[in-house]
C-alpha atoms as a PDB file:
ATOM      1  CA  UNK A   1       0.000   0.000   0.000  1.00  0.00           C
ATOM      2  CA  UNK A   2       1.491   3.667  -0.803  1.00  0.00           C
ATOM      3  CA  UNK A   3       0.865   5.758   1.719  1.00  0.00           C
ATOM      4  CA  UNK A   4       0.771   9.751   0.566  1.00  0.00           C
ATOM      5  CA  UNK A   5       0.815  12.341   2.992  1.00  0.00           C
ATOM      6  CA  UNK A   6      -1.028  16.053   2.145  1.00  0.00           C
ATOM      7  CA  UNK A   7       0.364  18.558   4.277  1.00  0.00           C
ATOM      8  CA  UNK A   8      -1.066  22.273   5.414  1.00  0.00           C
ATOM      9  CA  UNK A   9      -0.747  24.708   7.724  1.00  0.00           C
ATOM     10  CA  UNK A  10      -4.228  23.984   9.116  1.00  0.00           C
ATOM     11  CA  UNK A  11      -5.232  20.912   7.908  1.00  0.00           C
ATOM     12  CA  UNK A  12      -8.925  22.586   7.169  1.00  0.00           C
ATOM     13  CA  UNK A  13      -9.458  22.889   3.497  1.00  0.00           C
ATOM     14  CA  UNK A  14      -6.652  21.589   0.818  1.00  0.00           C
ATOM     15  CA  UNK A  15      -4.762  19.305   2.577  1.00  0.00           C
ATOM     16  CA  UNK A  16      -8.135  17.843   3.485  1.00  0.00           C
ATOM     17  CA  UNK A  17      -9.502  17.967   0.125  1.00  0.00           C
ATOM     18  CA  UNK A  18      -6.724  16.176  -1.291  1.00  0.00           C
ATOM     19  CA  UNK A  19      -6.642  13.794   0.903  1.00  0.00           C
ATOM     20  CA  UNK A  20     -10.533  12.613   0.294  1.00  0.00           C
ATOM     21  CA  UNK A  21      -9.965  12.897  -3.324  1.00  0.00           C
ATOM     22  CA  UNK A  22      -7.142  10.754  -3.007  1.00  0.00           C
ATOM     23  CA  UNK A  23      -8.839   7.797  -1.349  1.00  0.00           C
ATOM     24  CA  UNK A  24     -12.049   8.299  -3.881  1.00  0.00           C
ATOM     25  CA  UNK A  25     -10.197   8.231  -6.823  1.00  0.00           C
ATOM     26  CA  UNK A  26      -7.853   5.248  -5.667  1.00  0.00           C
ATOM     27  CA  UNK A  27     -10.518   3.169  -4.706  1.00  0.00           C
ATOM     28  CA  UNK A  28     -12.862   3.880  -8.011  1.00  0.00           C
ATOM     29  CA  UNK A  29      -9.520   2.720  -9.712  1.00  0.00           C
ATOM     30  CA  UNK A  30      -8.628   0.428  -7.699  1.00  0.00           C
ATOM     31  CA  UNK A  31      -5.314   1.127  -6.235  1.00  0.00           C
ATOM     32  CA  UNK A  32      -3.191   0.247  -3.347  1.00  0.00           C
ATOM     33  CA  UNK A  33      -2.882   4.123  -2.522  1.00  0.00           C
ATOM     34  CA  UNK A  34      -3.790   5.666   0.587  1.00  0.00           C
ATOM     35  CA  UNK A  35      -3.719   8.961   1.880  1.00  0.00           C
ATOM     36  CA  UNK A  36      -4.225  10.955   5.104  1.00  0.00           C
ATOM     37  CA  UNK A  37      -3.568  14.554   5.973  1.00  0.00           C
ATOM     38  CA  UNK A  38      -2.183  16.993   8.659  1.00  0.00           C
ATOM     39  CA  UNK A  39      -1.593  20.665   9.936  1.00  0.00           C
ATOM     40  CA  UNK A  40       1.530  21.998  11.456  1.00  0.00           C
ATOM     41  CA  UNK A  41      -0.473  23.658  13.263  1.00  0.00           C
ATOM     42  CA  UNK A  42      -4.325  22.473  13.058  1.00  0.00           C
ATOM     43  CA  UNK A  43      -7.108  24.258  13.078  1.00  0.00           C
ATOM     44  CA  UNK A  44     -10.888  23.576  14.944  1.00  0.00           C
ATOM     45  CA  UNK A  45     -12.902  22.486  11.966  1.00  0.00           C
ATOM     46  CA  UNK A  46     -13.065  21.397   8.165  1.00  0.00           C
ATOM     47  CA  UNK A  47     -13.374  24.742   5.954  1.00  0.00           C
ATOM     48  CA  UNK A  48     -17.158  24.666   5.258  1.00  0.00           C
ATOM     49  CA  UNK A  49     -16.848  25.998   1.717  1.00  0.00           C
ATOM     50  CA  UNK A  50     -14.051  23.001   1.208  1.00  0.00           C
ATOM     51  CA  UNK A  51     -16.274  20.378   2.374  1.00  0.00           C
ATOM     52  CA  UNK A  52     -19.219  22.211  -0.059  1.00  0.00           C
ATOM     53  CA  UNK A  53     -16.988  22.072  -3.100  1.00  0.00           C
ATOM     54  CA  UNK A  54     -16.168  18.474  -2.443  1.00  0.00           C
ATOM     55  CA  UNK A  55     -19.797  17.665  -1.964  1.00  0.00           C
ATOM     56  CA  UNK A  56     -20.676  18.930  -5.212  1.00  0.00           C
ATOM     57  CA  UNK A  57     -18.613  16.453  -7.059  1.00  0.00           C
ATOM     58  CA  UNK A  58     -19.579  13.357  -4.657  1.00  0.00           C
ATOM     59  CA  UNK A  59     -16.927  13.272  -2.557  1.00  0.00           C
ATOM     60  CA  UNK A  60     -17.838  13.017   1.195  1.00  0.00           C
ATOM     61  CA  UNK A  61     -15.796  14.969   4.043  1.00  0.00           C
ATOM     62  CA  UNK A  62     -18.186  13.649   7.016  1.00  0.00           C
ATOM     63  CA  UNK A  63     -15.664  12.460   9.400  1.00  0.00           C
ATOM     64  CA  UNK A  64     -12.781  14.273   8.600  1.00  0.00           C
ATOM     65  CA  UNK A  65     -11.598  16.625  11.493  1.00  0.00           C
ATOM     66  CA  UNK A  66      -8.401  18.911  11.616  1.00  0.00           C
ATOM     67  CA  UNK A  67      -5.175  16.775  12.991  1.00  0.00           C
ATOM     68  CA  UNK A  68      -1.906  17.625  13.702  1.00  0.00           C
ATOM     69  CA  UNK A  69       1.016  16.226  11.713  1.00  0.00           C
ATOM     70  CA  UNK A  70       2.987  13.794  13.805  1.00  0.00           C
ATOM     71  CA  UNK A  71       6.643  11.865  13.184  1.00  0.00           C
ATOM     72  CA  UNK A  72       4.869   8.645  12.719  1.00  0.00           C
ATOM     73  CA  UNK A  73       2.879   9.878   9.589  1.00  0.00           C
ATOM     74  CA  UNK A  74       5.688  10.883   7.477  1.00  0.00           C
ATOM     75  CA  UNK A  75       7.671   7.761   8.405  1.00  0.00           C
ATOM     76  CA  UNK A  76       4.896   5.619   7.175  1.00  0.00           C
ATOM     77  CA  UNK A  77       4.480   8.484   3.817  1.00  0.00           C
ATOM     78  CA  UNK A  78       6.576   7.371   0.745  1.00  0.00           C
ATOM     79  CA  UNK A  79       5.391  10.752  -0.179  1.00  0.00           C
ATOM     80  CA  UNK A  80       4.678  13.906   1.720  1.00  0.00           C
ATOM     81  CA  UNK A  81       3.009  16.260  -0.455  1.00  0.00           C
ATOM     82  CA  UNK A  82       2.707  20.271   0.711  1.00  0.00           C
ATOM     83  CA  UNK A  83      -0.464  22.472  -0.167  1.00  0.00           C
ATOM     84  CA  UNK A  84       1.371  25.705  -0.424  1.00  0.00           C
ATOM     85  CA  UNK A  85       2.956  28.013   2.294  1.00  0.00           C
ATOM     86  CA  UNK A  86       1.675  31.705   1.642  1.00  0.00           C
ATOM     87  CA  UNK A  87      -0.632  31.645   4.598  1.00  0.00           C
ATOM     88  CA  UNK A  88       2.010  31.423   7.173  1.00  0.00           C
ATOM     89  CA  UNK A  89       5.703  30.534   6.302  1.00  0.00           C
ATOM     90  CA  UNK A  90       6.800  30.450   9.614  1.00  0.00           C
ATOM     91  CA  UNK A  91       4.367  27.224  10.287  1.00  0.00           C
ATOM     92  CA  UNK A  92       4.916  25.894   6.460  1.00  0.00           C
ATOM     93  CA  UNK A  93       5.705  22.542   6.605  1.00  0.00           C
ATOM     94  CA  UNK A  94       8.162  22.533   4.067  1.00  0.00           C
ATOM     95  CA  UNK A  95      10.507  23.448   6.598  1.00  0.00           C
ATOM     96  CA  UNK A  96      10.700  20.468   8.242  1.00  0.00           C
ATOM     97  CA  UNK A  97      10.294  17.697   5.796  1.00  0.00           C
ATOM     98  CA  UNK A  98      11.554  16.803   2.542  1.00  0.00           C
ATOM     99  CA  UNK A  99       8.447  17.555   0.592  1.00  0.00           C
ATOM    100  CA  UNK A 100       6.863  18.567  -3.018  1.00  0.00           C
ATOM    101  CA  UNK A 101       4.870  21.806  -2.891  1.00  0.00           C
ATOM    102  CA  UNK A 102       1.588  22.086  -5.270  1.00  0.00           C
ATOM    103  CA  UNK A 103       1.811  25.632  -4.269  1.00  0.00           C
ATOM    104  CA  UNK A 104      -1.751  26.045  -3.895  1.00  0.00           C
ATOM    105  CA  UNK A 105      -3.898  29.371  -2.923  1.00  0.00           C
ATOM    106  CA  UNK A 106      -6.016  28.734   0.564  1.00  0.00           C
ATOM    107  CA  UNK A 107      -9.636  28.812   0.620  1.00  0.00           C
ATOM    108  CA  UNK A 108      -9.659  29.900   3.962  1.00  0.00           C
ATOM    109  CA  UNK A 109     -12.500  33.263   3.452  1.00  0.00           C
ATOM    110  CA  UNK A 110     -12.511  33.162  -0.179  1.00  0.00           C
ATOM    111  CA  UNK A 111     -16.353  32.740  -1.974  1.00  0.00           C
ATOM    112  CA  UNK A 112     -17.423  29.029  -3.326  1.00  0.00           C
ATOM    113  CA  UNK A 113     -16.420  29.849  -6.767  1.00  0.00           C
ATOM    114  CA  UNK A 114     -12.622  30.346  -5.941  1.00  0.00           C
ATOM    115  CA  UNK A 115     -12.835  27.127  -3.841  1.00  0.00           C
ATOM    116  CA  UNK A 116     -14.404  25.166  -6.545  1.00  0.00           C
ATOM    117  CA  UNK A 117     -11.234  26.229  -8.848  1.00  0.00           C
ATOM    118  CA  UNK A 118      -9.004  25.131  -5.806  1.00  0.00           C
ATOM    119  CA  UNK A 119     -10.540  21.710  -5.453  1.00  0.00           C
ATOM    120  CA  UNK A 120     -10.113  21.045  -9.274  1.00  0.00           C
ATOM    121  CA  UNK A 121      -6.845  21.857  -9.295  1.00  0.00           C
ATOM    122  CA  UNK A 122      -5.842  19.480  -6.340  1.00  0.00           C
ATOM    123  CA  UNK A 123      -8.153  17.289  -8.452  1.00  0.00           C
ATOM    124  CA  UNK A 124      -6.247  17.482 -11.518  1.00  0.00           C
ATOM    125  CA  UNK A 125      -3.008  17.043  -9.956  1.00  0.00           C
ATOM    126  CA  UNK A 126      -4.510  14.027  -7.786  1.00  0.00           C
ATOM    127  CA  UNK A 127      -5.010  12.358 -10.815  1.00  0.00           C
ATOM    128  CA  UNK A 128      -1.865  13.015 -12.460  1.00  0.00           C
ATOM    129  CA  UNK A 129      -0.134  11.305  -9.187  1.00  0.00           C
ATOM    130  CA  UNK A 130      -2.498   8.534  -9.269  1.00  0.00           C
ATOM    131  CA  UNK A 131      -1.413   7.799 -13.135  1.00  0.00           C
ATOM    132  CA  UNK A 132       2.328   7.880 -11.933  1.00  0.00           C
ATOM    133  CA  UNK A 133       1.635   5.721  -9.361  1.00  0.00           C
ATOM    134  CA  UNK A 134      -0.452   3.190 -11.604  1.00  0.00           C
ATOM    135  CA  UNK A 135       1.907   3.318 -14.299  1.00  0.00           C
ATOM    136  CA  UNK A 136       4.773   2.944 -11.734  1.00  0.00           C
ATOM    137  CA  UNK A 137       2.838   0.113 -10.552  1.00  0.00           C
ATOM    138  CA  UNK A 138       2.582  -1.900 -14.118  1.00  0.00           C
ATOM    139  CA  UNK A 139       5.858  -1.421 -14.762  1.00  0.00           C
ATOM    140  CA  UNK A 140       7.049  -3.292 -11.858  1.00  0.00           C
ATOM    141  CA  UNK A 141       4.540  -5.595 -12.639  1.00  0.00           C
ATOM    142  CA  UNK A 142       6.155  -6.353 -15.902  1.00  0.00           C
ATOM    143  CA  UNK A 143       9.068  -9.317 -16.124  1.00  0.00           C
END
């Protein structure tokens, strides 16, 4: 199983959508990938508007609550994945772990529309990872 790792500052909104598209889309395609998510410094609850966005496109967030990254999730990560550090680069995780950065805007207080264009761009790039991954996959597979 690959275990991917989506990293914020809060763990409210991209981090947290990534991390649910991650486990729909792996499971519709059925792939040994799965994926939590964490704040540096978590916030109280899931960004409503996030959770909205993701709703619209029938993916679920019931259940998933801020957390607070911890040692033993990026050991058990072979790949820790950053949202984007504009909000607070003091508390970006990139500091402290080897990471990729999608460099992503924060939905924190921005309308629905700007959140639905955040959501399909962690969309878009989930499913470019998830083709890497598969493809990886098959060519190990391969004799």
């Amino acid at each position: 199983m690959t275990q991917i790792l989506y990293v914020c500052v809060h763990n409210a909104g991209r981090s947290q959508m990534a991390e649910a598209l991650t486990n729909h889309l792996a499971a519709r395609r059925g792939l040994a990938v799965r994926a939590e998510s964490a704040g540096t410094v978590a916030g109280e609850r899931i960004n409503p508007a996030a959770a909205e966005a993701m709703a619209e496109i029938g993916v679920s967030m019931e259940g998933h609550a801020p957390k607070q990254i911890t040692q033993e999730m990026a050991a058990r990560a072979a790949r820790i994945i950053t949202m984007g550090c504009g909000v607070d680069a003091a508390a970006c995780p990139a500091r402290f772990l080897v990471t990729e950065d999608w460099g992503l805007d924060d939905p924190a207080g921005r309308p629905t529309t700007e959140v639905r264009a955040i959501r399909d761009e962690i969309a878009r790039r989930v499913a470019a990872m998830l083709d890497e991954l598969e493809h990886a996959t098959s060519q190990e597979s391969r004799p």
